[in-house]
N, C-alpha and C. Protein backbone atom coordinates (compact mmCIF):
# COMPACT_ATOMS: atom_id res chain seq x y z
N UNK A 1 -27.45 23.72 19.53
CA UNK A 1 -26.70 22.48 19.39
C UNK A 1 -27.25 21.70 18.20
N UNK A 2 -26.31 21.30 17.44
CA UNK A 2 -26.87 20.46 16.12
C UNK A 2 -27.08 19.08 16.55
N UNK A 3 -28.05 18.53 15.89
CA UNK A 3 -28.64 16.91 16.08
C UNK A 3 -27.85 16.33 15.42
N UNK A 4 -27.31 15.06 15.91
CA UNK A 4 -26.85 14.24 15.11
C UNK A 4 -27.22 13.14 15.00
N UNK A 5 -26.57 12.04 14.03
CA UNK A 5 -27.27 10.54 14.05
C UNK A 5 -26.19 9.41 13.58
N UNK A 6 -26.29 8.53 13.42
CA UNK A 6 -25.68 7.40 13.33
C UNK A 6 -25.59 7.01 11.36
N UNK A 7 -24.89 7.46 10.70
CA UNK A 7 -24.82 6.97 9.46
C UNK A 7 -24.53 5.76 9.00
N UNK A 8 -24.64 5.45 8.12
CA UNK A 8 -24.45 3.83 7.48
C UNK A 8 -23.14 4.15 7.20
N UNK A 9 -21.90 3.07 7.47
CA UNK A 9 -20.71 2.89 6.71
C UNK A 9 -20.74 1.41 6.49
N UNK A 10 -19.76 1.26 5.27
CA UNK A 10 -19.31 -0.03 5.27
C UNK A 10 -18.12 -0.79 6.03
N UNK A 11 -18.05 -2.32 6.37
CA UNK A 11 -17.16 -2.61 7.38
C UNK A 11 -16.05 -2.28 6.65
N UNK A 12 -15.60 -1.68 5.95
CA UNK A 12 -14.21 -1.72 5.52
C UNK A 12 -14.33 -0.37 4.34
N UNK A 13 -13.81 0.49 4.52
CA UNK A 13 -14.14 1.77 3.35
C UNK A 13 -12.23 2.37 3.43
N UNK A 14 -11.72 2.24 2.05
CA UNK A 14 -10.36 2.50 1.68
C UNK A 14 -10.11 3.81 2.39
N UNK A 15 -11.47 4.78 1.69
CA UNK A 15 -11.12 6.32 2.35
C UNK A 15 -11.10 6.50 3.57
N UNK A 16 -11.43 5.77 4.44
CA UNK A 16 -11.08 6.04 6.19
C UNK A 16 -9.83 4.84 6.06
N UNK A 17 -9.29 4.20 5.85
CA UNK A 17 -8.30 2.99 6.06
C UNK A 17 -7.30 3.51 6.92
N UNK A 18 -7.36 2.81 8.37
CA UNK A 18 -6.51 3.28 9.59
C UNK A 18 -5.23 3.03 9.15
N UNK A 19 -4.68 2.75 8.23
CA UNK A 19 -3.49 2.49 7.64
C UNK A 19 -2.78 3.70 6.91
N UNK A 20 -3.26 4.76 7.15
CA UNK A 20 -3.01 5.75 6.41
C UNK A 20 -2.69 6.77 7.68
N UNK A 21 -3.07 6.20 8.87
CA UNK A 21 -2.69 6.73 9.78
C UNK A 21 -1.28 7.56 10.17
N UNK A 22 -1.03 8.62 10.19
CA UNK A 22 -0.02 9.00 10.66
C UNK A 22 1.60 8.22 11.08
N UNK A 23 1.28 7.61 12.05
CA UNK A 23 2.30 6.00 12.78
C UNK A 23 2.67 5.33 11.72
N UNK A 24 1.65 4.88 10.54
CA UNK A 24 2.37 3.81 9.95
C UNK A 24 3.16 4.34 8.84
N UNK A 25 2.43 5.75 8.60
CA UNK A 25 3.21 6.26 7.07
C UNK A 25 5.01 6.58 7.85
N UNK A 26 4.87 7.21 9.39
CA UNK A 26 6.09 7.31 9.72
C UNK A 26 7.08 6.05 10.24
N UNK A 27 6.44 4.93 10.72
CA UNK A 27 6.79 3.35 10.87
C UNK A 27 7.67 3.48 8.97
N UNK A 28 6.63 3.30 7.80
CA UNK A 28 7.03 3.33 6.44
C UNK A 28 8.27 3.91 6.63
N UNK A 29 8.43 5.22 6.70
CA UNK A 29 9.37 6.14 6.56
C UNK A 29 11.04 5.64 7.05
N UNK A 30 10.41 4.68 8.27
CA UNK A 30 11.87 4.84 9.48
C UNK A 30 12.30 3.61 8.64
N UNK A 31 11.28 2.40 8.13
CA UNK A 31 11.75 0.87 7.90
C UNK A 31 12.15 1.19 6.38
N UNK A 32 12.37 1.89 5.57
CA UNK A 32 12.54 2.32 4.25
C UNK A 32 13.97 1.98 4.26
N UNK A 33 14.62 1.27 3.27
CA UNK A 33 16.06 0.65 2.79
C UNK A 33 17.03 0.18 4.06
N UNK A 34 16.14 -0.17 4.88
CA UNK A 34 16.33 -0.86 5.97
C UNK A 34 16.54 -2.50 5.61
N UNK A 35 17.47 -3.51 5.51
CA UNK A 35 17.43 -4.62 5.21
C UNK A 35 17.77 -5.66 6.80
N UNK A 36 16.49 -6.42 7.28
CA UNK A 36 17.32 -6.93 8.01
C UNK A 36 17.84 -8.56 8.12
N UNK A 37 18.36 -9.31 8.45
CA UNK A 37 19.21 -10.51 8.23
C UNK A 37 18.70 -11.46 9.48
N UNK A 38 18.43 -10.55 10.39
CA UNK A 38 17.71 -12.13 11.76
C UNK A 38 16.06 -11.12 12.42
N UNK A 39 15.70 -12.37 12.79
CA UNK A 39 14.53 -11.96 13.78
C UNK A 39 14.87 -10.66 15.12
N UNK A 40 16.29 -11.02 15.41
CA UNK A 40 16.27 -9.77 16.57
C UNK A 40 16.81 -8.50 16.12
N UNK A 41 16.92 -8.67 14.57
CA UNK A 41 17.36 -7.00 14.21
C UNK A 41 16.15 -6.41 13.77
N UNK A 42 14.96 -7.25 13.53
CA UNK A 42 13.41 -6.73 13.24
C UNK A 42 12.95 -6.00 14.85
N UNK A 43 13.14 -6.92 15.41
CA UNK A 43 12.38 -6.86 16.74
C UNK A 43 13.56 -5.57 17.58
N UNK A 44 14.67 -5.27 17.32
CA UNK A 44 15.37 -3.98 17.88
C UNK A 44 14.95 -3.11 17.08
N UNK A 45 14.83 -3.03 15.77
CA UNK A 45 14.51 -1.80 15.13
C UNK A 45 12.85 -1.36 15.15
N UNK A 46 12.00 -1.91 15.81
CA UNK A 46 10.65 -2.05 16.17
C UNK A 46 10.31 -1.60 17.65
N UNK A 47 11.55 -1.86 18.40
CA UNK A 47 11.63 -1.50 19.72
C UNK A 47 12.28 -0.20 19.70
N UNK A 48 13.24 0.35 18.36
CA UNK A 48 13.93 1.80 18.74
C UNK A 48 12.79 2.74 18.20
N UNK A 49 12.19 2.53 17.24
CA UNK A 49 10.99 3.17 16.69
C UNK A 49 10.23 4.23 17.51
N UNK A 50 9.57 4.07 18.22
CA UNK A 50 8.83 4.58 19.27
C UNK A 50 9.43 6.25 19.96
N UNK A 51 10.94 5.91 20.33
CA UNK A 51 11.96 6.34 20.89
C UNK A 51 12.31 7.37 20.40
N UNK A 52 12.79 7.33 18.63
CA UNK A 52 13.52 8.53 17.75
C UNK A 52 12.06 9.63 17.70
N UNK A 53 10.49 9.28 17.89
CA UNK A 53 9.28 10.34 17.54
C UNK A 53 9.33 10.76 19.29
N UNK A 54 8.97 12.24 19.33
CA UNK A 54 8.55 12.81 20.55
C UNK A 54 6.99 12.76 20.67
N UNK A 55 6.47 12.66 21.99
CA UNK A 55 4.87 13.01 21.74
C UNK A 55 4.40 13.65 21.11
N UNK A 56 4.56 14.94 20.53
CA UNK A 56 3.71 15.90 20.01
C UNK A 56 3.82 15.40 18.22
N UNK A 57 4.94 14.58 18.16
CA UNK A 57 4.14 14.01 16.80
C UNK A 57 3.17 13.25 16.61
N UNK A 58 3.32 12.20 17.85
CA UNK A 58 2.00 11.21 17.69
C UNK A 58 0.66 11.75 17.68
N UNK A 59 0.56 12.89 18.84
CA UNK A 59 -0.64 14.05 19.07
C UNK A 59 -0.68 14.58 17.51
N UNK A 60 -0.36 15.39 16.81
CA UNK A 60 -0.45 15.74 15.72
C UNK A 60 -0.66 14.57 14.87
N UNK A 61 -0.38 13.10 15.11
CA UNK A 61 -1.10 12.42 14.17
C UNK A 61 -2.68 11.98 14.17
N UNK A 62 -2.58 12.02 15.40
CA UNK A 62 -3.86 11.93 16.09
C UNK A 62 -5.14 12.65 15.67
N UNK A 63 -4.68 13.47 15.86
CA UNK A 63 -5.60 14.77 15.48
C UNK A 63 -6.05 15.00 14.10
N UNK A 64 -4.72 14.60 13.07
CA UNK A 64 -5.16 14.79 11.62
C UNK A 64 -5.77 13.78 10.89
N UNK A 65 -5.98 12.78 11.85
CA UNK A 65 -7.31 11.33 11.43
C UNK A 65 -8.14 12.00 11.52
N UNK A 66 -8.59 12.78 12.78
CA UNK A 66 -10.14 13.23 13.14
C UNK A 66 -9.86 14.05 12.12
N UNK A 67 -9.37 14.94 11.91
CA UNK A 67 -9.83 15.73 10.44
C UNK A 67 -9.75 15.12 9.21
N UNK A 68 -9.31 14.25 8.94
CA UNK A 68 -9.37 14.24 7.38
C UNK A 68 -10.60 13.10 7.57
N UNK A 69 -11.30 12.14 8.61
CA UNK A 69 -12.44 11.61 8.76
C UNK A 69 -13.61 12.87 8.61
N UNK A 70 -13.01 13.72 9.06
CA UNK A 70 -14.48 15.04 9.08
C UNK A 70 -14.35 15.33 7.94
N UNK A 71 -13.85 15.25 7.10
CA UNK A 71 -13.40 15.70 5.56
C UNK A 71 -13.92 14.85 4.69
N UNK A 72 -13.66 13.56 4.65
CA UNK A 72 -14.51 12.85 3.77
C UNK A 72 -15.96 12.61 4.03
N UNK A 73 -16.34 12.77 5.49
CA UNK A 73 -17.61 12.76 6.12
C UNK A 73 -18.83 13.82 5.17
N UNK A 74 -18.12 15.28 5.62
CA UNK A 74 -18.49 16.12 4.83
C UNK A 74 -18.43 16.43 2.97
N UNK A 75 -17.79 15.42 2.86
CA UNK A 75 -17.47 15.65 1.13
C UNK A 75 -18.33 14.25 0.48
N UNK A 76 -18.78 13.45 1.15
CA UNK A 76 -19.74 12.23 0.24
C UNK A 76 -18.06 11.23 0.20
N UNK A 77 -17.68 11.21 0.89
CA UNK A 77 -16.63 9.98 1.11
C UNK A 77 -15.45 10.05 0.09
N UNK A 78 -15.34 11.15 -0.27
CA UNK A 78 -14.24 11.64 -1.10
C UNK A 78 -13.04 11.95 -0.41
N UNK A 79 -12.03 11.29 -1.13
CA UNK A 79 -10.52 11.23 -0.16
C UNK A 79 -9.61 12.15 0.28
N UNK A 80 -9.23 12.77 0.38
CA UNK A 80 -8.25 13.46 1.13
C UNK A 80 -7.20 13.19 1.75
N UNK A 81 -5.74 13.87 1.39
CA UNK A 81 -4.74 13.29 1.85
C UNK A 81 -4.35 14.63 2.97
């Protein structure tokens, strides 16, 4: 079994940025030339969102954080898309 330890990060590092997360690039994707005109056509198209993805995409997004975090981990904090 390999030892491990607790590394130094900074509170905020671009190359891990949870924003790159899977959800939001596909959130991006769905709200793209989408224009809306009142508060409840934001808040329906925010509520259908969820609905049009099946689980196994969210799982597959899931999963490809923990890897591309093991990726820059192992590379000296070098990015990876």
């Amino acid at each position: 079994m390999r030892e491990s330890r607790i590394l130094p990060h900074p509170r905020y590092s671009p190359d891990l940025s949870p924003t790159n997360f899977h959800f939001f690039r596909s959130l991006d994707n769905f709200l793209t030339q989408k224009r809306f005109r009142k508060q409840e056509d934001i808040e329906n198209a925010f509520q259908q969102f969820p609905s049009l993805r099946n689980s196994n995409s969210y799982m597959r997004g899931i999963i490809a954080i923990g890897i591309g975090w093991q990726k820059c981990i192992e590379h000296y904090r070098n990015y990876f898309k």
